[in-house]
PDB file of N, CA and C in Angstrom:
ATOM      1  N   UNK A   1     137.105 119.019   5.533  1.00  0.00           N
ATOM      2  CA  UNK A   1     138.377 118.546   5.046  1.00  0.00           C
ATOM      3  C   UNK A   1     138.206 117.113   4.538  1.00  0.00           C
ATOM      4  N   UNK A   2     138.685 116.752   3.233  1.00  0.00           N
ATOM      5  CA  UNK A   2     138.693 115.722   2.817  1.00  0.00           C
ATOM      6  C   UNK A   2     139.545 114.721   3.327  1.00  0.00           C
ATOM      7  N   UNK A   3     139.397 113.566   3.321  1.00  0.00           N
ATOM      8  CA  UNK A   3     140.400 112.209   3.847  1.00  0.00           C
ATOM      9  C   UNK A   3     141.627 112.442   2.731  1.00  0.00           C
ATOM     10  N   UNK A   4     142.260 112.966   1.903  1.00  0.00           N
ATOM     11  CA  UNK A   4     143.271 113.208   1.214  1.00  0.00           C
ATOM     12  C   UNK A   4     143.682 114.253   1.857  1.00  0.00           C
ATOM     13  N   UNK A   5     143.049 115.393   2.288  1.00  0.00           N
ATOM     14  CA  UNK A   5     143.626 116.518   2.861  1.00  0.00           C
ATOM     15  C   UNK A   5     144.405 116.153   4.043  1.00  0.00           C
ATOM     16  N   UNK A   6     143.227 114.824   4.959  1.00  0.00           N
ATOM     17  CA  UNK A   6     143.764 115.080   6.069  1.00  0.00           C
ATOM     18  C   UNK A   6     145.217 114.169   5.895  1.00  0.00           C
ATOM     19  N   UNK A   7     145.222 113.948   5.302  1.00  0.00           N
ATOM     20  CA  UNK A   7     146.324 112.740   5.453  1.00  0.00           C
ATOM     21  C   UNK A   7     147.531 113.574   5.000  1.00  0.00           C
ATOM     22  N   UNK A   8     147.521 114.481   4.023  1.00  0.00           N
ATOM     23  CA  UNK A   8     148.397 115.584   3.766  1.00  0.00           C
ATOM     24  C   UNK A   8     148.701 116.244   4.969  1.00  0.00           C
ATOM     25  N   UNK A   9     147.691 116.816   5.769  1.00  0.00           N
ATOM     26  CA  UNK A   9     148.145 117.131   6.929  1.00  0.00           C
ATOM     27  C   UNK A   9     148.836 116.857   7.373  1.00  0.00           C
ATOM     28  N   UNK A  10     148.931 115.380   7.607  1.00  0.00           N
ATOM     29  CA  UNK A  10     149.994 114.516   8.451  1.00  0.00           C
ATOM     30  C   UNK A  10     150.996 114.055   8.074  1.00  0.00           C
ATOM     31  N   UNK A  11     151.534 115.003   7.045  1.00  0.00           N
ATOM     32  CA  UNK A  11     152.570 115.097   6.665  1.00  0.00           C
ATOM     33  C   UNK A  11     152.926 113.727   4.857  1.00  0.00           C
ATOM     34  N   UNK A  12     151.622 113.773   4.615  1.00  0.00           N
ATOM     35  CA  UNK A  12     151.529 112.836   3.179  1.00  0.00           C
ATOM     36  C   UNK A  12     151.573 111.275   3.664  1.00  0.00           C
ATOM     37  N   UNK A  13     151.175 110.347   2.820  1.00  0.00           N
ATOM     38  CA  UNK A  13     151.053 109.033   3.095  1.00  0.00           C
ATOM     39  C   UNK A  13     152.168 108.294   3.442  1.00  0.00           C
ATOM     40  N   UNK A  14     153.588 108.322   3.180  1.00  0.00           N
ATOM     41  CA  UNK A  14     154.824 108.124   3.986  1.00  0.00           C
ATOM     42  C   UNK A  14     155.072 108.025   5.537  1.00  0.00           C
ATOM     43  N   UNK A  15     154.844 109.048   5.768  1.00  0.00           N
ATOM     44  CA  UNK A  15     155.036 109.893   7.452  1.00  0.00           C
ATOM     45  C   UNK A  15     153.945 109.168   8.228  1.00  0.00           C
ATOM     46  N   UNK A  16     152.338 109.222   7.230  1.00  0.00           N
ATOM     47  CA  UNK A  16     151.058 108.831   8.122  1.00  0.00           C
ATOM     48  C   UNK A  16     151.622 107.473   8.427  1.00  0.00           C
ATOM     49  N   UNK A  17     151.428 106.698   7.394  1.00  0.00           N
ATOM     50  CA  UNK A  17     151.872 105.269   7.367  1.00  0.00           C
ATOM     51  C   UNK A  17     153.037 104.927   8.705  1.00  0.00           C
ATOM     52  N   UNK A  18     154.134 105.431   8.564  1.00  0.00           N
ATOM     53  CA  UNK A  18     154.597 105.219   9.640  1.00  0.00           C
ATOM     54  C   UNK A  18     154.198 105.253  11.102  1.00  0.00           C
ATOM     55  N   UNK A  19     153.294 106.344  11.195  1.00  0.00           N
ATOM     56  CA  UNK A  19     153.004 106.653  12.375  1.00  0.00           C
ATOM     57  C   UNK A  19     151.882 105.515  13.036  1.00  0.00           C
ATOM     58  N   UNK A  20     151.304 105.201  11.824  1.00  0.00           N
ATOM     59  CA  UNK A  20     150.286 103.841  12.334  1.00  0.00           C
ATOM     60  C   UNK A  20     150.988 102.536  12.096  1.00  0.00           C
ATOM     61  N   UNK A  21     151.985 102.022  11.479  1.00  0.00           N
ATOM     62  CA  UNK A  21     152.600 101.139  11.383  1.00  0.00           C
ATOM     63  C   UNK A  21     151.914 100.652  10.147  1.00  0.00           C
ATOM     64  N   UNK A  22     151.497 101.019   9.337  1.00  0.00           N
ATOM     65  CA  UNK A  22     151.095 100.323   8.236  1.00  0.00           C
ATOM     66  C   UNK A  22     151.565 100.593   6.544  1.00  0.00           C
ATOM     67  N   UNK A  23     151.447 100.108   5.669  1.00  0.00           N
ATOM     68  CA  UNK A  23     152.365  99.938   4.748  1.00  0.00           C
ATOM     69  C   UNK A  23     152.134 101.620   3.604  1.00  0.00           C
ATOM     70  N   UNK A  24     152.768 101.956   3.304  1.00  0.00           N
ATOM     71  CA  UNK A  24     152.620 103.081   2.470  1.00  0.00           C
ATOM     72  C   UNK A  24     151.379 102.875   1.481  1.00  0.00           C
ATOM     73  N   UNK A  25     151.487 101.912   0.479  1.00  0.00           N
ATOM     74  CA  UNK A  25     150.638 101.687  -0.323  1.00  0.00           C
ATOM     75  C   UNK A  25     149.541 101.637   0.290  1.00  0.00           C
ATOM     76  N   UNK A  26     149.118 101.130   1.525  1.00  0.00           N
ATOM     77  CA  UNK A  26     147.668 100.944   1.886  1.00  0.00           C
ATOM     78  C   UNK A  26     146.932 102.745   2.771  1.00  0.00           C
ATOM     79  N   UNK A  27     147.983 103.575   2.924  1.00  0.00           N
ATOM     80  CA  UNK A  27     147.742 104.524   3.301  1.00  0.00           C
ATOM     81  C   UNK A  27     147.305 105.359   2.075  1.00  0.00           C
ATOM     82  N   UNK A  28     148.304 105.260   1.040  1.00  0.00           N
ATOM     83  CA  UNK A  28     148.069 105.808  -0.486  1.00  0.00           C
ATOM     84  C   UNK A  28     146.716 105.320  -1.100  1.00  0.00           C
ATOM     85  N   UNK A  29     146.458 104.407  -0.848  1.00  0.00           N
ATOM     86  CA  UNK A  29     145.246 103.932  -1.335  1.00  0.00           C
ATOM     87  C   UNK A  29     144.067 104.997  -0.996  1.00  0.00           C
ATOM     88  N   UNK A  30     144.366 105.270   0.381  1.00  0.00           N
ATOM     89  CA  UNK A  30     143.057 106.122   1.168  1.00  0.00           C
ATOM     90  C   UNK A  30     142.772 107.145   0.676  1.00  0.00           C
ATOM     91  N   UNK A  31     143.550 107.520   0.004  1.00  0.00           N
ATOM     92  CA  UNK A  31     143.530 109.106  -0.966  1.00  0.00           C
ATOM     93  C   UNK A  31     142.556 108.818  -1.763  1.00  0.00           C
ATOM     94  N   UNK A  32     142.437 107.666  -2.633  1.00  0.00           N
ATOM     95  CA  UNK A  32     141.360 107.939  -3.364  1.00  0.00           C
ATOM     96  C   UNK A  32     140.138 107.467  -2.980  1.00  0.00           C
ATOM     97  N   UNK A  33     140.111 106.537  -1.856  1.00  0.00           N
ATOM     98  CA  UNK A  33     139.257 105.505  -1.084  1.00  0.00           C
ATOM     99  C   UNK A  33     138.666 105.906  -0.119  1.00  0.00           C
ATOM    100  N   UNK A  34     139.363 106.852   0.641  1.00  0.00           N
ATOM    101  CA  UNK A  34     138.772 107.404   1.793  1.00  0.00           C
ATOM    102  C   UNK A  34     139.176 106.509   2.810  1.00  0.00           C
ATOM    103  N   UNK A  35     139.280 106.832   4.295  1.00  0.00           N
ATOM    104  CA  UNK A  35     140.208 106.277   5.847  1.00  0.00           C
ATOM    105  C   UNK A  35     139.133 105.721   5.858  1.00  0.00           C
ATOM    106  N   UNK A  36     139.509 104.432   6.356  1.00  0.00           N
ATOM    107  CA  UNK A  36     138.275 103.680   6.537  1.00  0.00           C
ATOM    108  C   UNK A  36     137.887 103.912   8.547  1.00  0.00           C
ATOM    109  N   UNK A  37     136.529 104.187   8.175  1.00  0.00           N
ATOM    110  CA  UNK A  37     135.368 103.960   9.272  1.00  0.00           C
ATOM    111  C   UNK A  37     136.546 103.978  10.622  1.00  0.00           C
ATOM    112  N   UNK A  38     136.685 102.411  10.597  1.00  0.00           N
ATOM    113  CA  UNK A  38     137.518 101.944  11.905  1.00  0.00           C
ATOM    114  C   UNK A  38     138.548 102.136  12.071  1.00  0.00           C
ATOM    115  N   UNK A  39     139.471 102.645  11.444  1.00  0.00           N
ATOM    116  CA  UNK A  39     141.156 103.455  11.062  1.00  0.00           C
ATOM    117  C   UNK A  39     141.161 104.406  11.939  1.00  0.00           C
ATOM    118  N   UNK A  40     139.813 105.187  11.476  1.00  0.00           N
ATOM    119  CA  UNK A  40     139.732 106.449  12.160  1.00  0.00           C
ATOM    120  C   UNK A  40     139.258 106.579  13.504  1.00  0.00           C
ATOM    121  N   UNK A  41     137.929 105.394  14.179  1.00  0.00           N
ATOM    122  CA  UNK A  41     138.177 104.914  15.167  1.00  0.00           C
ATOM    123  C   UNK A  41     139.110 104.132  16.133  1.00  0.00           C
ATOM    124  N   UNK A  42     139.731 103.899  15.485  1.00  0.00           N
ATOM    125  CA  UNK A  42     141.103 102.667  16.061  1.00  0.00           C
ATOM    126  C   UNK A  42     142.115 103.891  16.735  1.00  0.00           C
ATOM    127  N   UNK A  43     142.078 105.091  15.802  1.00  0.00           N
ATOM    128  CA  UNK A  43     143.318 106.561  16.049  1.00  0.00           C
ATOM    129  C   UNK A  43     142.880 107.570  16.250  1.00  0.00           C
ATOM    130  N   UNK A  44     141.878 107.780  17.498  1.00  0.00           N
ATOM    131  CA  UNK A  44     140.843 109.141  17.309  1.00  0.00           C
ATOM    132  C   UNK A  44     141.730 109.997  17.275  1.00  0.00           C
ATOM    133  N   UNK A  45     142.616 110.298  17.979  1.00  0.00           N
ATOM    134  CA  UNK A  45     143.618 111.489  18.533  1.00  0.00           C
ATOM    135  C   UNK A  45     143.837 112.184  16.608  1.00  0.00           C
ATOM    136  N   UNK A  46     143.926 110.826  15.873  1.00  0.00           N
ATOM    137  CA  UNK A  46     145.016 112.018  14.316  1.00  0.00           C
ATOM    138  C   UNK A  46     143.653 112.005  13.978  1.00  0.00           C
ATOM    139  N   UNK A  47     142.547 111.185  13.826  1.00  0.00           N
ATOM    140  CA  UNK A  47     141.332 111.365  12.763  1.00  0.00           C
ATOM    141  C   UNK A  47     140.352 111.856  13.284  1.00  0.00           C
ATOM    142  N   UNK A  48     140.003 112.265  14.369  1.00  0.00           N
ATOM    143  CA  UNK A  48     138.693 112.531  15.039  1.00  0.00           C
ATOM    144  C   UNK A  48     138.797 113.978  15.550  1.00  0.00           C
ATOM    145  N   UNK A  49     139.962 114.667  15.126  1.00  0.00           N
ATOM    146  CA  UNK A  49     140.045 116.210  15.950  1.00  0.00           C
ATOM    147  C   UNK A  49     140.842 116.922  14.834  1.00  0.00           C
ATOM    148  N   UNK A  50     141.109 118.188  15.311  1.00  0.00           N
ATOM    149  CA  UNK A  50     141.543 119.026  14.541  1.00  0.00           C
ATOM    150  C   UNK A  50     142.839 118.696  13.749  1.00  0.00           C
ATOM    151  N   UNK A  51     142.837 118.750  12.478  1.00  0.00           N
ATOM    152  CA  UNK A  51     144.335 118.100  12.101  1.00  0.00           C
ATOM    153  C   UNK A  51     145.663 119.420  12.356  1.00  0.00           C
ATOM    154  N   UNK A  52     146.276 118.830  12.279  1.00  0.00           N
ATOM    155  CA  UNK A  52     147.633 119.603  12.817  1.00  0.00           C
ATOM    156  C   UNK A  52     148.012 120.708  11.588  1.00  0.00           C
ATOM    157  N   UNK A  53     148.516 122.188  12.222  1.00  0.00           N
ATOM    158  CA  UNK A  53     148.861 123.524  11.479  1.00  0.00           C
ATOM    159  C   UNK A  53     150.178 122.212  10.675  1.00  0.00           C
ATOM    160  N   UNK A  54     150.045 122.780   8.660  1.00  0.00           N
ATOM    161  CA  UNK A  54     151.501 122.548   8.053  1.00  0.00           C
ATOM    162  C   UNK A  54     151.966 123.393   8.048  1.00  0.00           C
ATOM    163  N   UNK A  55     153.387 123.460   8.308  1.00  0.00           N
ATOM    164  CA  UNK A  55     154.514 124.384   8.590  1.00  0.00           C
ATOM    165  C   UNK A  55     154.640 124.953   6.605  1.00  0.00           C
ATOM    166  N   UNK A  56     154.685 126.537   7.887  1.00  0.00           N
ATOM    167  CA  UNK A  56     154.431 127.094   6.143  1.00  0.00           C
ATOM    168  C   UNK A  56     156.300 126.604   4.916  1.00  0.00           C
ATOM    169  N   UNK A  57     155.945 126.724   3.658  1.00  0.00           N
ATOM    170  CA  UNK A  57     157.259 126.959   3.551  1.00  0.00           C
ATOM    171  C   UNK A  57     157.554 128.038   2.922  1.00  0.00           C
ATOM    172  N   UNK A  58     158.737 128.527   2.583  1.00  0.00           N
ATOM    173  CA  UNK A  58     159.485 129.440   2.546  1.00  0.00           C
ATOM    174  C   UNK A  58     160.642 129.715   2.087  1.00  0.00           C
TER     175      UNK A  58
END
């Protein structure tokens, strides 16, 4: 899974951003940049394991 995917996972760069406290734009950035190294160490629980089922829609 790509670092754009996963971040989709988590519900798109809006939602992620919030959840780490950090600014939208710098989460958006990661899409094309890739989560950096220590982001993903700093938050093992969202970046280091299985990313979460998206609710299908319908």
């Amino acid at each position: 899974m790509t670092d754009s995917e996963l971040i989709q996972a988590h519900g798109g760069p809006t939602k992620l951003a919030a959840k780490l406290g950090f600014s939208v734009h710098r989460v958006g950035n990661w899409c094309k940049r890739g989560i950096p190294a220590a982001v993903k160490l700093e938050f093992p629980k969202l970046f280091l394991r299985k990313p979460p089922k998206r609710a299908a829609r319908g």
